[in-house]
PDB file of N, CA and C in Angstrom:
ATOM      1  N   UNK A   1      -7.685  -4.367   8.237  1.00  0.00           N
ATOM      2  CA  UNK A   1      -8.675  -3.413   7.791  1.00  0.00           C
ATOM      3  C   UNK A   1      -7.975  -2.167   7.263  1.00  0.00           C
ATOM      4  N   UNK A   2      -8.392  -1.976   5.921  1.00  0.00           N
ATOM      5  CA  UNK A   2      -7.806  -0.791   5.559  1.00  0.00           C
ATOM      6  C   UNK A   2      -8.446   0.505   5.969  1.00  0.00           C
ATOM      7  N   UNK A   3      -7.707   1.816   6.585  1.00  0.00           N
ATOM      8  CA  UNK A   3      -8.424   2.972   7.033  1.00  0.00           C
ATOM      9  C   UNK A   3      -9.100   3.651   6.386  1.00  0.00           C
ATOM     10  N   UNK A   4     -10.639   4.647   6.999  1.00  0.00           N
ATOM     11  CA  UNK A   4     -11.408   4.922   5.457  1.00  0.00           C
ATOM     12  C   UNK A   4     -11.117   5.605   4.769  1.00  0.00           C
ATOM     13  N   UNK A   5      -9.825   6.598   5.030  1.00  0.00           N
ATOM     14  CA  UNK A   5      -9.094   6.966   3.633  1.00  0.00           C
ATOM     15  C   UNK A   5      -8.372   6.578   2.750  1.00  0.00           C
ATOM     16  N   UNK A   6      -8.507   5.317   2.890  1.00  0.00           N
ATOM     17  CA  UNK A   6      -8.093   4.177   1.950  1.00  0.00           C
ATOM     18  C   UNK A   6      -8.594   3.571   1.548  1.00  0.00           C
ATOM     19  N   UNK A   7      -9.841   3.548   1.354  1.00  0.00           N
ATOM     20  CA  UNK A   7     -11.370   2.809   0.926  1.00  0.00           C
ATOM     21  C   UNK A   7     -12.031   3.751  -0.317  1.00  0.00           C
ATOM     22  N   UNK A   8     -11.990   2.948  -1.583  1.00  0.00           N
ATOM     23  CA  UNK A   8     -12.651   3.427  -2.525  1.00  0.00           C
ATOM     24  C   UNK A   8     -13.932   2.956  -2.204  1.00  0.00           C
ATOM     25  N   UNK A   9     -15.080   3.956  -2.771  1.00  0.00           N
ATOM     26  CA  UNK A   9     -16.542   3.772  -2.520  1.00  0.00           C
ATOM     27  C   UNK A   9     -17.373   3.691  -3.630  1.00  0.00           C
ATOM     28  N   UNK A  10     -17.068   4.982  -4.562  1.00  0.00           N
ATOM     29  CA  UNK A  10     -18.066   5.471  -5.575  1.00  0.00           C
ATOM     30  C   UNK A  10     -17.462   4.469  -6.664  1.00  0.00           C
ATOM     31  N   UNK A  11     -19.147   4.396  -7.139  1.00  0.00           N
ATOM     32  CA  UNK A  11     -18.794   3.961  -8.427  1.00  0.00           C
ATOM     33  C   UNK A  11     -19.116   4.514  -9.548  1.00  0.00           C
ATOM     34  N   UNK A  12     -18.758   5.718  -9.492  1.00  0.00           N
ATOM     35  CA  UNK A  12     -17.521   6.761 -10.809  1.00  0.00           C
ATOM     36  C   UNK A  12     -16.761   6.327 -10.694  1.00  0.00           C
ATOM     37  N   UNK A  13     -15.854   5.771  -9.696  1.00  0.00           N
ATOM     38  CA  UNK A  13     -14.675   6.114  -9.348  1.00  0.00           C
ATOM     39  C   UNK A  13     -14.114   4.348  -9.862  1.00  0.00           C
ATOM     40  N   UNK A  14     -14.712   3.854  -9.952  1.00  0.00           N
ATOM     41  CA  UNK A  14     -14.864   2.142 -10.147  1.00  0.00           C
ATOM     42  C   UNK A  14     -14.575   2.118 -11.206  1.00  0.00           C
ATOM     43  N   UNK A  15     -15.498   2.753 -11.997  1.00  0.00           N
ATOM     44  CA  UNK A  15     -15.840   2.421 -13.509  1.00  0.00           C
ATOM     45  C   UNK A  15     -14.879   3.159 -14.196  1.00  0.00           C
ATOM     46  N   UNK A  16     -14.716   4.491 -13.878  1.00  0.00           N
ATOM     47  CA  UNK A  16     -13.221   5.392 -14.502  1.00  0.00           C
ATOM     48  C   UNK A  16     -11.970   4.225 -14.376  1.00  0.00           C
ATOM     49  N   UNK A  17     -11.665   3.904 -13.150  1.00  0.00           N
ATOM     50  CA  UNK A  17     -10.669   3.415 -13.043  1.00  0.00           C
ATOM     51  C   UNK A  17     -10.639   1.717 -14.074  1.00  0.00           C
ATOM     52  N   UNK A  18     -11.679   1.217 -14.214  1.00  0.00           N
ATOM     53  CA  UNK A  18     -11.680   0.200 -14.780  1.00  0.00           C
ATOM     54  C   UNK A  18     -11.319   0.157 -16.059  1.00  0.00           C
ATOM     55  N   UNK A  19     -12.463   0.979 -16.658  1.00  0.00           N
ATOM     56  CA  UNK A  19     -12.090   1.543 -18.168  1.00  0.00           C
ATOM     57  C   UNK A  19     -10.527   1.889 -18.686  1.00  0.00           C
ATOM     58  N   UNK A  20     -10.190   3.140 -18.130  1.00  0.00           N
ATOM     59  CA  UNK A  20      -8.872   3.958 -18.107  1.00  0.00           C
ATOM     60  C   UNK A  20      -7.984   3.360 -17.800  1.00  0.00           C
ATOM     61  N   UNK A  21      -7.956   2.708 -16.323  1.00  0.00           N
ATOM     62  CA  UNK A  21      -6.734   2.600 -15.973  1.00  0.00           C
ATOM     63  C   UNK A  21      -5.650   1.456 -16.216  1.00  0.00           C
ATOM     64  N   UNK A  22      -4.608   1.910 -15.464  1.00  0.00           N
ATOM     65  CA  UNK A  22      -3.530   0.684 -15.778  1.00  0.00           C
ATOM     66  C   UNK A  22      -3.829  -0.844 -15.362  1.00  0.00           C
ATOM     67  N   UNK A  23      -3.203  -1.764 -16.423  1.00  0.00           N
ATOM     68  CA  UNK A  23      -3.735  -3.016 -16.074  1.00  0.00           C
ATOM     69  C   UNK A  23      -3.022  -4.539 -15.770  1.00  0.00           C
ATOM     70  N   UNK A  24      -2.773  -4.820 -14.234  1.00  0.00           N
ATOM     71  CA  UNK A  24      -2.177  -6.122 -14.374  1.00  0.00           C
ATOM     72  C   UNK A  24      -3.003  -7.020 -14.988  1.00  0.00           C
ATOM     73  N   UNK A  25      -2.650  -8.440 -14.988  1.00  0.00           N
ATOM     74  CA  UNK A  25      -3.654  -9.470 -14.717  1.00  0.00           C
ATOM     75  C   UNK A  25      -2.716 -10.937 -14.517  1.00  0.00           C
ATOM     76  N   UNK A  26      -3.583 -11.702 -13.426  1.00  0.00           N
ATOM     77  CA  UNK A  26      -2.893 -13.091 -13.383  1.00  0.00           C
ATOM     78  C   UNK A  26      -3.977 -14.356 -13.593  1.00  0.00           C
ATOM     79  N   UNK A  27      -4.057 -15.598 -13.454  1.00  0.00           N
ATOM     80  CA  UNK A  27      -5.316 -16.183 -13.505  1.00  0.00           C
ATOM     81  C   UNK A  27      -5.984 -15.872 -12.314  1.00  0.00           C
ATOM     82  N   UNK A  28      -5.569 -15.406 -11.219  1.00  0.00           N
ATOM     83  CA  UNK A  28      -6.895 -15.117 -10.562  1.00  0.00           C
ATOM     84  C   UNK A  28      -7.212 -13.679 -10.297  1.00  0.00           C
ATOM     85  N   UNK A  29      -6.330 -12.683 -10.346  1.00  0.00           N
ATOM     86  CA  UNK A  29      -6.755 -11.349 -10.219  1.00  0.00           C
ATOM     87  C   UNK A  29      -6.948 -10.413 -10.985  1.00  0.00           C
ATOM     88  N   UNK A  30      -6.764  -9.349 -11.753  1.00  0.00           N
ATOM     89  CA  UNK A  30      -6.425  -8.515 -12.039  1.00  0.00           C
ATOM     90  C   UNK A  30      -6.320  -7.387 -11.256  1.00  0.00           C
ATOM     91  N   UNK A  31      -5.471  -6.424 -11.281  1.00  0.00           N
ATOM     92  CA  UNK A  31      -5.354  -4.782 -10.713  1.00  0.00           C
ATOM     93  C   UNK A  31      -5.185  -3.869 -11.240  1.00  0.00           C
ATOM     94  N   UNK A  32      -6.303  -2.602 -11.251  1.00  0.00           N
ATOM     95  CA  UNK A  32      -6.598  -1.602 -12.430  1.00  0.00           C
ATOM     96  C   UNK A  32      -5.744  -0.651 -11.458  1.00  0.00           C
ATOM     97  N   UNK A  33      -5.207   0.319 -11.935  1.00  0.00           N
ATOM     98  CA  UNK A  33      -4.427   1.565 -11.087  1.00  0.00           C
ATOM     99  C   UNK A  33      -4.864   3.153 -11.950  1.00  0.00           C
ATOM    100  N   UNK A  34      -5.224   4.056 -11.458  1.00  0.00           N
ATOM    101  CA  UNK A  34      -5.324   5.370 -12.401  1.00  0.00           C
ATOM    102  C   UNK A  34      -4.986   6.881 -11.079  1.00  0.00           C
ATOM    103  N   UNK A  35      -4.208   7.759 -11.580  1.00  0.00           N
ATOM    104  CA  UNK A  35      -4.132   9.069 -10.385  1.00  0.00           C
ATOM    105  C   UNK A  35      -5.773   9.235 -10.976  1.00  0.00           C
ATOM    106  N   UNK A  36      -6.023  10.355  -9.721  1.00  0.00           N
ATOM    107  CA  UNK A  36      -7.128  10.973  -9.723  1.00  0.00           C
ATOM    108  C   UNK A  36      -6.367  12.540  -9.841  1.00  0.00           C
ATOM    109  N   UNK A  37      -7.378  13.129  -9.899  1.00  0.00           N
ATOM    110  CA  UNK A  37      -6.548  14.589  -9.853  1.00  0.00           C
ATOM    111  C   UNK A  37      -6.672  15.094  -8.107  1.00  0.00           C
ATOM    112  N   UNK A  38      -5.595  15.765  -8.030  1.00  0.00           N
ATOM    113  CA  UNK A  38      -5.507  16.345  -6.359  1.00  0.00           C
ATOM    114  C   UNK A  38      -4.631  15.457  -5.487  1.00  0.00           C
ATOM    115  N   UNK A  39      -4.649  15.716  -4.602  1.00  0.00           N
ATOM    116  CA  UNK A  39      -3.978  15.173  -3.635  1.00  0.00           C
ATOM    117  C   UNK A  39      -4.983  14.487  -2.347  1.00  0.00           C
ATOM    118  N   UNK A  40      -4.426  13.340  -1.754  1.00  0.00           N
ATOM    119  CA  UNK A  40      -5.541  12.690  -1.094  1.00  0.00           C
ATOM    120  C   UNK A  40      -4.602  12.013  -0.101  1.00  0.00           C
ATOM    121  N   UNK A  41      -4.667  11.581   1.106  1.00  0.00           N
ATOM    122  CA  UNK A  41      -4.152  10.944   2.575  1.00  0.00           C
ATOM    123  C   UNK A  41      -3.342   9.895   1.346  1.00  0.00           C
ATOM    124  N   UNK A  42      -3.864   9.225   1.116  1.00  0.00           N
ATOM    125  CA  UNK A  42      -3.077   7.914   0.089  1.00  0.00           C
ATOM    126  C   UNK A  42      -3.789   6.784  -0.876  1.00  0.00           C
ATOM    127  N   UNK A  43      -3.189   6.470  -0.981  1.00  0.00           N
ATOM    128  CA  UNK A  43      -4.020   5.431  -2.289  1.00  0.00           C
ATOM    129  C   UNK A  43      -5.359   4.967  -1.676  1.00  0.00           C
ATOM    130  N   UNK A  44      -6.493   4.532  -2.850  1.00  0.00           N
ATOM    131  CA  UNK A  44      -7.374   4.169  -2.448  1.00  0.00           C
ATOM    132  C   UNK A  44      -7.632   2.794  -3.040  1.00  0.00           C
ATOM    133  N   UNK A  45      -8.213   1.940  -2.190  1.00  0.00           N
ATOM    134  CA  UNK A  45      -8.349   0.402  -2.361  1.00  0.00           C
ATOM    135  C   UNK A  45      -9.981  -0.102  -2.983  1.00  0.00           C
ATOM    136  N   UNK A  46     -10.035  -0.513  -4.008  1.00  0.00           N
ATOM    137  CA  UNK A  46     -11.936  -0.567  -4.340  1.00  0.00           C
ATOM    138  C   UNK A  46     -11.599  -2.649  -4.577  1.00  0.00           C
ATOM    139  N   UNK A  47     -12.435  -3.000  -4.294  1.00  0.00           N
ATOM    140  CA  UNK A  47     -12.464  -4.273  -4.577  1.00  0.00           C
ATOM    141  C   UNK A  47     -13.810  -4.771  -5.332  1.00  0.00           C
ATOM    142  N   UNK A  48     -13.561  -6.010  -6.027  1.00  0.00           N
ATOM    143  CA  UNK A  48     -14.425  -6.438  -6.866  1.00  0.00           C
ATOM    144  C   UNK A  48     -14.528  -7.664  -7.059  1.00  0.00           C
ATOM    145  N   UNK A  49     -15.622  -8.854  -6.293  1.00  0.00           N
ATOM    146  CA  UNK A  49     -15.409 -10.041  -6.341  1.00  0.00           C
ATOM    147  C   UNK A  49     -17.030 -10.409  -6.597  1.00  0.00           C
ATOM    148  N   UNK A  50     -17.129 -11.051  -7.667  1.00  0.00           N
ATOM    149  CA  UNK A  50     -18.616 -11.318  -8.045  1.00  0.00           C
ATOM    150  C   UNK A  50     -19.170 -12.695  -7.545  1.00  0.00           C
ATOM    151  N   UNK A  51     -20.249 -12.993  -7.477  1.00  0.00           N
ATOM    152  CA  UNK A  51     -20.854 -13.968  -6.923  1.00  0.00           C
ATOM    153  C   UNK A  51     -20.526 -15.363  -7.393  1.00  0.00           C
ATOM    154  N   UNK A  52     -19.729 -15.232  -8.710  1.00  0.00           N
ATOM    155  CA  UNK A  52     -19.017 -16.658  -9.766  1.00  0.00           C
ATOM    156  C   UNK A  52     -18.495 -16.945  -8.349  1.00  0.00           C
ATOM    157  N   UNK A  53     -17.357 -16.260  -7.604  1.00  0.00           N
ATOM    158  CA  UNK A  53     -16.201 -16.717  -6.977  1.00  0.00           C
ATOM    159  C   UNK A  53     -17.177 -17.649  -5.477  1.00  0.00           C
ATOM    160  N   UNK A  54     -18.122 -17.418  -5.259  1.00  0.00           N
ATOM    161  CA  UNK A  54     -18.404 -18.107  -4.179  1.00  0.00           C
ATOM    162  C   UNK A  54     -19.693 -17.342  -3.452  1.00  0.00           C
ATOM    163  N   UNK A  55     -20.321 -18.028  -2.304  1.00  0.00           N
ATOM    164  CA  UNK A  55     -21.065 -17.204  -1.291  1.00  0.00           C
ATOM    165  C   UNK A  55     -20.461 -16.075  -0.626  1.00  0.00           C
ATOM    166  N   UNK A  56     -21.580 -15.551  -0.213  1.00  0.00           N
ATOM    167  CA  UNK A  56     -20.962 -14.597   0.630  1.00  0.00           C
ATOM    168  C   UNK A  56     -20.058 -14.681   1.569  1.00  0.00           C
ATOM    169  N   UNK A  57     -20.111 -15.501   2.338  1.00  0.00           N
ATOM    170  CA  UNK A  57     -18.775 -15.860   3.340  1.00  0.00           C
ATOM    171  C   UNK A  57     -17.785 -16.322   2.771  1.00  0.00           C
ATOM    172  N   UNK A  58     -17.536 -16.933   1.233  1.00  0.00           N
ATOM    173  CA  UNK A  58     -16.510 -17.126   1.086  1.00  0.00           C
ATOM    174  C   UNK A  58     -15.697 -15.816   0.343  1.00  0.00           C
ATOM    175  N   UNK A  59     -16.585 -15.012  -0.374  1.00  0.00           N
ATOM    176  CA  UNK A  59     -16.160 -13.545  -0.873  1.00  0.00           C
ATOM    177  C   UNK A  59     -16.126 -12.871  -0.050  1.00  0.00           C
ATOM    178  N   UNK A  60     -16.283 -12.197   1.545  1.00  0.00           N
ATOM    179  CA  UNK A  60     -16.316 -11.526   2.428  1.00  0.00           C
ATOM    180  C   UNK A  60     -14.613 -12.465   3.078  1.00  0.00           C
ATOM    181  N   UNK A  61     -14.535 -13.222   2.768  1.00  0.00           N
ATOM    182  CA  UNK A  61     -13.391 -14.256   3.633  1.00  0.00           C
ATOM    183  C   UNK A  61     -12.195 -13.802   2.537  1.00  0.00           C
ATOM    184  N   UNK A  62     -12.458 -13.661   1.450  1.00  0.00           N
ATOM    185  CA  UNK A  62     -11.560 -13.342   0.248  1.00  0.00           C
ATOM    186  C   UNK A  62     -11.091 -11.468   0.548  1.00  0.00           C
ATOM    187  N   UNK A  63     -12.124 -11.139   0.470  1.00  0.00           N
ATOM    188  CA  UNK A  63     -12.081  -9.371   0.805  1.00  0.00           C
ATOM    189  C   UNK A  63     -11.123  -9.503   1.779  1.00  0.00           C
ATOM    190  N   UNK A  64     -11.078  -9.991   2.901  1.00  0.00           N
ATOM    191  CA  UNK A  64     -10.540  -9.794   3.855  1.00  0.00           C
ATOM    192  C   UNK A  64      -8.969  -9.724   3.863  1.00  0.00           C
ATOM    193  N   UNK A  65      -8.888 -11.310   3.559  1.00  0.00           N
ATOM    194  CA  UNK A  65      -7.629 -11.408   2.805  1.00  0.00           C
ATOM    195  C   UNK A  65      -6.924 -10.431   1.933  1.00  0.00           C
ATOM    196  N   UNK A  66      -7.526 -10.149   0.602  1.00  0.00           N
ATOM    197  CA  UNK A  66      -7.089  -8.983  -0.132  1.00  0.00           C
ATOM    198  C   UNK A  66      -6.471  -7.519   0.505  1.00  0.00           C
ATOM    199  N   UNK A  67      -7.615  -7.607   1.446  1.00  0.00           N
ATOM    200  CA  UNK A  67      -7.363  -5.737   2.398  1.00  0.00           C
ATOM    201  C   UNK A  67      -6.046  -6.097   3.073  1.00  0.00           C
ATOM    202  N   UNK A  68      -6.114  -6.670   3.776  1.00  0.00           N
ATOM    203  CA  UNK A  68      -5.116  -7.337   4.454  1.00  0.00           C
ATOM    204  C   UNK A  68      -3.479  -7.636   3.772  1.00  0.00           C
ATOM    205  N   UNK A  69      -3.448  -7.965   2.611  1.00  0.00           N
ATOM    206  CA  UNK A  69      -2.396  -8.533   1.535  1.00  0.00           C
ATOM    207  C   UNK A  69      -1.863  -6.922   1.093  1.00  0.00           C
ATOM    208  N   UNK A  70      -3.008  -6.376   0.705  1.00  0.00           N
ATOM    209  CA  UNK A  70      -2.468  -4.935  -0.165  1.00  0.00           C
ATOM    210  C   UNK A  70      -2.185  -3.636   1.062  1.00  0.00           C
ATOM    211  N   UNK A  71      -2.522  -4.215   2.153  1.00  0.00           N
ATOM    212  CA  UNK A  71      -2.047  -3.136   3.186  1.00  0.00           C
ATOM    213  C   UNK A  71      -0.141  -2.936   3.121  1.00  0.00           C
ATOM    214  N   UNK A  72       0.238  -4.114   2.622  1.00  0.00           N
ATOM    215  CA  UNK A  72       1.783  -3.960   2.824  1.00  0.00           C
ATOM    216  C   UNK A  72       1.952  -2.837   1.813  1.00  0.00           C
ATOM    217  N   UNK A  73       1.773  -2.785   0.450  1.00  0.00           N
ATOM    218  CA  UNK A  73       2.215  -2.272  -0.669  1.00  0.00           C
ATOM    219  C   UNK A  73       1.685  -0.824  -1.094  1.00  0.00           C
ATOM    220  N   UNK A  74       1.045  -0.333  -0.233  1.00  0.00           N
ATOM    221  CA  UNK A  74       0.598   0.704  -0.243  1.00  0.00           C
ATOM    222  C   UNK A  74       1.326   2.283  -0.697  1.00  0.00           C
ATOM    223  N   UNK A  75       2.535   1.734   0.366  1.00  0.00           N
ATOM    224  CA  UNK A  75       3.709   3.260   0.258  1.00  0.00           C
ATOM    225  C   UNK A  75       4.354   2.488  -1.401  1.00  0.00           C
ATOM    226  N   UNK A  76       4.450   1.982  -2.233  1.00  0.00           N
ATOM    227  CA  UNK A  76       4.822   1.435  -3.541  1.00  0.00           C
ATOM    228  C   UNK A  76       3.773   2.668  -4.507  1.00  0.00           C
ATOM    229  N   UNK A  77       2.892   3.127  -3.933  1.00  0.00           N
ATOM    230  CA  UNK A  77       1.862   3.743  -4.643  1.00  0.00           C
ATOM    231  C   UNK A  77       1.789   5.277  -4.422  1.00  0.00           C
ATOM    232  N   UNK A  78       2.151   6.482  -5.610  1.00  0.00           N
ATOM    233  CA  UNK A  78       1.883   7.917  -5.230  1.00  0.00           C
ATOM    234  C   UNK A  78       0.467   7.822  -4.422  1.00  0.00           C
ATOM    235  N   UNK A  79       0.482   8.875  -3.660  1.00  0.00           N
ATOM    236  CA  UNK A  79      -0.666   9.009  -2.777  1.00  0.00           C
ATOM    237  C   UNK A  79      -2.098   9.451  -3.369  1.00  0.00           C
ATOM    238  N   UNK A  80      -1.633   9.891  -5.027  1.00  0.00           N
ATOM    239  CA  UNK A  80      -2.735  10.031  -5.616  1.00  0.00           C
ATOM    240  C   UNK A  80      -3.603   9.448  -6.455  1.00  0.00           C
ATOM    241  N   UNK A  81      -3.256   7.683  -6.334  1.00  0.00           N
ATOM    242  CA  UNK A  81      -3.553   6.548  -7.258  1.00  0.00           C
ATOM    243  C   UNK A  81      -4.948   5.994  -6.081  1.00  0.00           C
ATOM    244  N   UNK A  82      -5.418   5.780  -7.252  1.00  0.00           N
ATOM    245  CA  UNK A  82      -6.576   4.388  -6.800  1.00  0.00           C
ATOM    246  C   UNK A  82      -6.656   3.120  -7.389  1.00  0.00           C
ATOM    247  N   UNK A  83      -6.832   2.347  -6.618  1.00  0.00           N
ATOM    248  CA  UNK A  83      -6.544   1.097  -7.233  1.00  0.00           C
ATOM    249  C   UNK A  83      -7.818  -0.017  -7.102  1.00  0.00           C
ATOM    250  N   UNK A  84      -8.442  -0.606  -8.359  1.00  0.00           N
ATOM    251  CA  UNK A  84      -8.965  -1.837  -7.787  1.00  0.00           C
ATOM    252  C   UNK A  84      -9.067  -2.907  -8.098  1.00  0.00           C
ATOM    253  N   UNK A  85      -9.339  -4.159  -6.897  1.00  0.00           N
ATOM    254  CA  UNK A  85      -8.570  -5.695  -7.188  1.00  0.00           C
ATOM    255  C   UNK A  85     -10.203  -6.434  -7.699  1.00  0.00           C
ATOM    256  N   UNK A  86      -9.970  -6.765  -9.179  1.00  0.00           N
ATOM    257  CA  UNK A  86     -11.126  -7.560  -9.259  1.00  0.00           C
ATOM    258  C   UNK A  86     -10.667  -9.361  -9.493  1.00  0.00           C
ATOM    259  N   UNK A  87     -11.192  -9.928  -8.356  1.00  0.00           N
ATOM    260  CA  UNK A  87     -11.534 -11.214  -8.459  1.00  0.00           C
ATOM    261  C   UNK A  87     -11.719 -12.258  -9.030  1.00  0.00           C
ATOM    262  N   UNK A  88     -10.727 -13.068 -10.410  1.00  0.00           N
ATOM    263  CA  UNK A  88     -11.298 -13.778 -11.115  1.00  0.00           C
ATOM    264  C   UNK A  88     -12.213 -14.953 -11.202  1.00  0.00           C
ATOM    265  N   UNK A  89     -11.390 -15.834  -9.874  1.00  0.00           N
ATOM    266  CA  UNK A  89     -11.874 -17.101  -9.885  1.00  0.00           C
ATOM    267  C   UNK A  89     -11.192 -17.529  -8.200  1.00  0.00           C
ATOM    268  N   UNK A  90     -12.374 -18.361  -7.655  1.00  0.00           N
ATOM    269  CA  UNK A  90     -12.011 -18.841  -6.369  1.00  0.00           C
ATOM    270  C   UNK A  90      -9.964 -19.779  -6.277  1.00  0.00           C
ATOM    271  N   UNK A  91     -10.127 -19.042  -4.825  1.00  0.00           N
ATOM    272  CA  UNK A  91      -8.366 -20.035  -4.728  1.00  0.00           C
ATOM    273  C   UNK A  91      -8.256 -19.865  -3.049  1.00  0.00           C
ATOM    274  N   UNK A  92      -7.585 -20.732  -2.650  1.00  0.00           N
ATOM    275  CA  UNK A  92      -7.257 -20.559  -0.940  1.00  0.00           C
ATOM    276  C   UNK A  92      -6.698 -19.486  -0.691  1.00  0.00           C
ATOM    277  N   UNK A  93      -5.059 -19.114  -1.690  1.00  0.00           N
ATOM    278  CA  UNK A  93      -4.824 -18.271  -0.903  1.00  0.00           C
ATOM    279  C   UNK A  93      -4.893 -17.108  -1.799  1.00  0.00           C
ATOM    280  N   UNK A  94      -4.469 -15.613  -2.036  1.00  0.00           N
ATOM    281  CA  UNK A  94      -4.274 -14.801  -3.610  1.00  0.00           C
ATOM    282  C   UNK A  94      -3.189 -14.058  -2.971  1.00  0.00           C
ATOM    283  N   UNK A  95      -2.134 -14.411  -1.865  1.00  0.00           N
ATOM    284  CA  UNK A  95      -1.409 -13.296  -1.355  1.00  0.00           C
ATOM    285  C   UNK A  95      -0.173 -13.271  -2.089  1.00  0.00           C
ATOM    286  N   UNK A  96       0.491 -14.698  -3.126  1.00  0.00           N
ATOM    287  CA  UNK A  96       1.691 -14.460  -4.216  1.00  0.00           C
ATOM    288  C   UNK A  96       1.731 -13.453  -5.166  1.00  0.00           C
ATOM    289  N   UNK A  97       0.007 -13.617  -5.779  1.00  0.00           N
ATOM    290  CA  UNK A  97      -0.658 -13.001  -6.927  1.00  0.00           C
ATOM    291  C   UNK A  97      -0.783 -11.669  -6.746  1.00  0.00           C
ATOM    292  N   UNK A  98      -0.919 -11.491  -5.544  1.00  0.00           N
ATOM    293  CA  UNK A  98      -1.372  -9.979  -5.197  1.00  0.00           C
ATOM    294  C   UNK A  98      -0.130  -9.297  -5.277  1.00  0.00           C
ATOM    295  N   UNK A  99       1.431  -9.919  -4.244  1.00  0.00           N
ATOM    296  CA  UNK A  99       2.636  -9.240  -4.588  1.00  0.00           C
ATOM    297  C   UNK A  99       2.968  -9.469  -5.698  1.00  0.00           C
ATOM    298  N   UNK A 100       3.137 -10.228  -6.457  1.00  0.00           N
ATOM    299  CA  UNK A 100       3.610 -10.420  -7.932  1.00  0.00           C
ATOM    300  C   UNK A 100       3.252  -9.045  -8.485  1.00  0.00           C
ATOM    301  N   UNK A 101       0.899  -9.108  -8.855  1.00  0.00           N
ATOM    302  CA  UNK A 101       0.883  -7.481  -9.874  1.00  0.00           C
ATOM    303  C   UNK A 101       0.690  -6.438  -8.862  1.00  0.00           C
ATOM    304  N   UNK A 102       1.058  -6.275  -7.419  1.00  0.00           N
ATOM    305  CA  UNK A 102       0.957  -5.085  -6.768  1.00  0.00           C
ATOM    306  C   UNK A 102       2.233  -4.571  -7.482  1.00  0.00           C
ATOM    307  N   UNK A 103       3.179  -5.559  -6.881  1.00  0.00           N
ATOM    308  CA  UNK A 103       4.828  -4.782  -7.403  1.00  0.00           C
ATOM    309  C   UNK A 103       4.994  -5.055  -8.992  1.00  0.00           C
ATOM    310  N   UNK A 104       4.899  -5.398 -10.112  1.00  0.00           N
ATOM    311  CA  UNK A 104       4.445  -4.665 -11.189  1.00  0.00           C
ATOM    312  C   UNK A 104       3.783  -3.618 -11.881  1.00  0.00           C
ATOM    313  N   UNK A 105       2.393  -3.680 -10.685  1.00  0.00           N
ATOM    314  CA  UNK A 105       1.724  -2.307 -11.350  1.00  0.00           C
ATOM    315  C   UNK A 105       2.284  -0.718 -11.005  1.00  0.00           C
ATOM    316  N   UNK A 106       2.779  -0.864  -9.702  1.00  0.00           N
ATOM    317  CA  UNK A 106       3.598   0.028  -9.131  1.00  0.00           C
ATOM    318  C   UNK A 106       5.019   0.255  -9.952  1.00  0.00           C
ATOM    319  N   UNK A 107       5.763  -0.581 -10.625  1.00  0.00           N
ATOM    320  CA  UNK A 107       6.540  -0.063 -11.290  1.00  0.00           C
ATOM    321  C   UNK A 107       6.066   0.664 -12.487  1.00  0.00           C
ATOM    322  N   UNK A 108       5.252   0.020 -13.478  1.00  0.00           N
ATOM    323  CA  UNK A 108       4.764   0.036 -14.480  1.00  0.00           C
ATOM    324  C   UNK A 108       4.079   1.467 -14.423  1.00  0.00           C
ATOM    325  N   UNK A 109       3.221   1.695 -13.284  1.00  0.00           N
ATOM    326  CA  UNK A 109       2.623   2.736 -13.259  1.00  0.00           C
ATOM    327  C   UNK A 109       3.591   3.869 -12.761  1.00  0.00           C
ATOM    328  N   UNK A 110       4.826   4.185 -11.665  1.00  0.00           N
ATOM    329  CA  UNK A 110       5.488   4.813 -11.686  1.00  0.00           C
ATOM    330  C   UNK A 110       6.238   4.863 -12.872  1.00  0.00           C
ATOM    331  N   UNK A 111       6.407   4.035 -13.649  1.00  0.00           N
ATOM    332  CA  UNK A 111       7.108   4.732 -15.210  1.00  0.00           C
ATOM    333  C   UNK A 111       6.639   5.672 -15.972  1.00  0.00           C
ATOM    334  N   UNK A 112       5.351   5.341 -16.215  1.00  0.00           N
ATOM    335  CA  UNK A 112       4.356   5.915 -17.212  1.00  0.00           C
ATOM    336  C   UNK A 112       3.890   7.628 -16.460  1.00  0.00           C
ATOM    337  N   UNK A 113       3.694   7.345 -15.449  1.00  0.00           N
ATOM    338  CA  UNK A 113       3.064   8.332 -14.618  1.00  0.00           C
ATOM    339  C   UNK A 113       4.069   9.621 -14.937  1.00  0.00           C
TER     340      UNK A 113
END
């Protein structure tokens, strides 16, 4: 479980980041990254898995996973980034996919930044 200062909520904050921000993608994920302005405890996590990928227990079973996967990679991220993981398509596991564009977007985005 990620802590709730690590929990994106709003969706301003969704849609800015979607639009704007930086962009991995693999066949099953993508990960948008953008600073916000200010300073904040640390990155924030928004997730996005639509009803294509499955029922609710199997997207609540996926969330889980995800929170869980991106808890490692967190300190990879200035404390003033938000980040969120949208969901392409159902799979057992997404924890390769997730390190693969966590540690890409984190470089990519510490370059640019």
């Amino acid at each position: 479980m990620l802590p709730a200062a690590n929990r994106l909520r709003s969706s301003k904050d969704f849609a800015r980041i979607t639009k704007t921000g930086h962009r991995t993608t693999s066949q099953t994920l993508v990960l948008y990254a953008c600073a916000k302005d200010g300073q904040s405890a640390g990155p924030q996590i928004g997730l996005i898995i639509n009803k294509s990928v499955g029922g609710s227990v199997a997207r609540h079973r996926i969330a889980r996973q995800l929170r869980h996967g991106i808890k490692e990679h967190l300190e990879l991220f200035p404390s003033n980034v938000q980040i969120v993981i949208r969901v392409l398509r159902p799979r057992d596991s997404y924890q390769k996919d997730l390190n693969d564009l966590a540690t890409k977007l984190a470089q990519n985005f510490l370059v640019s930044a």
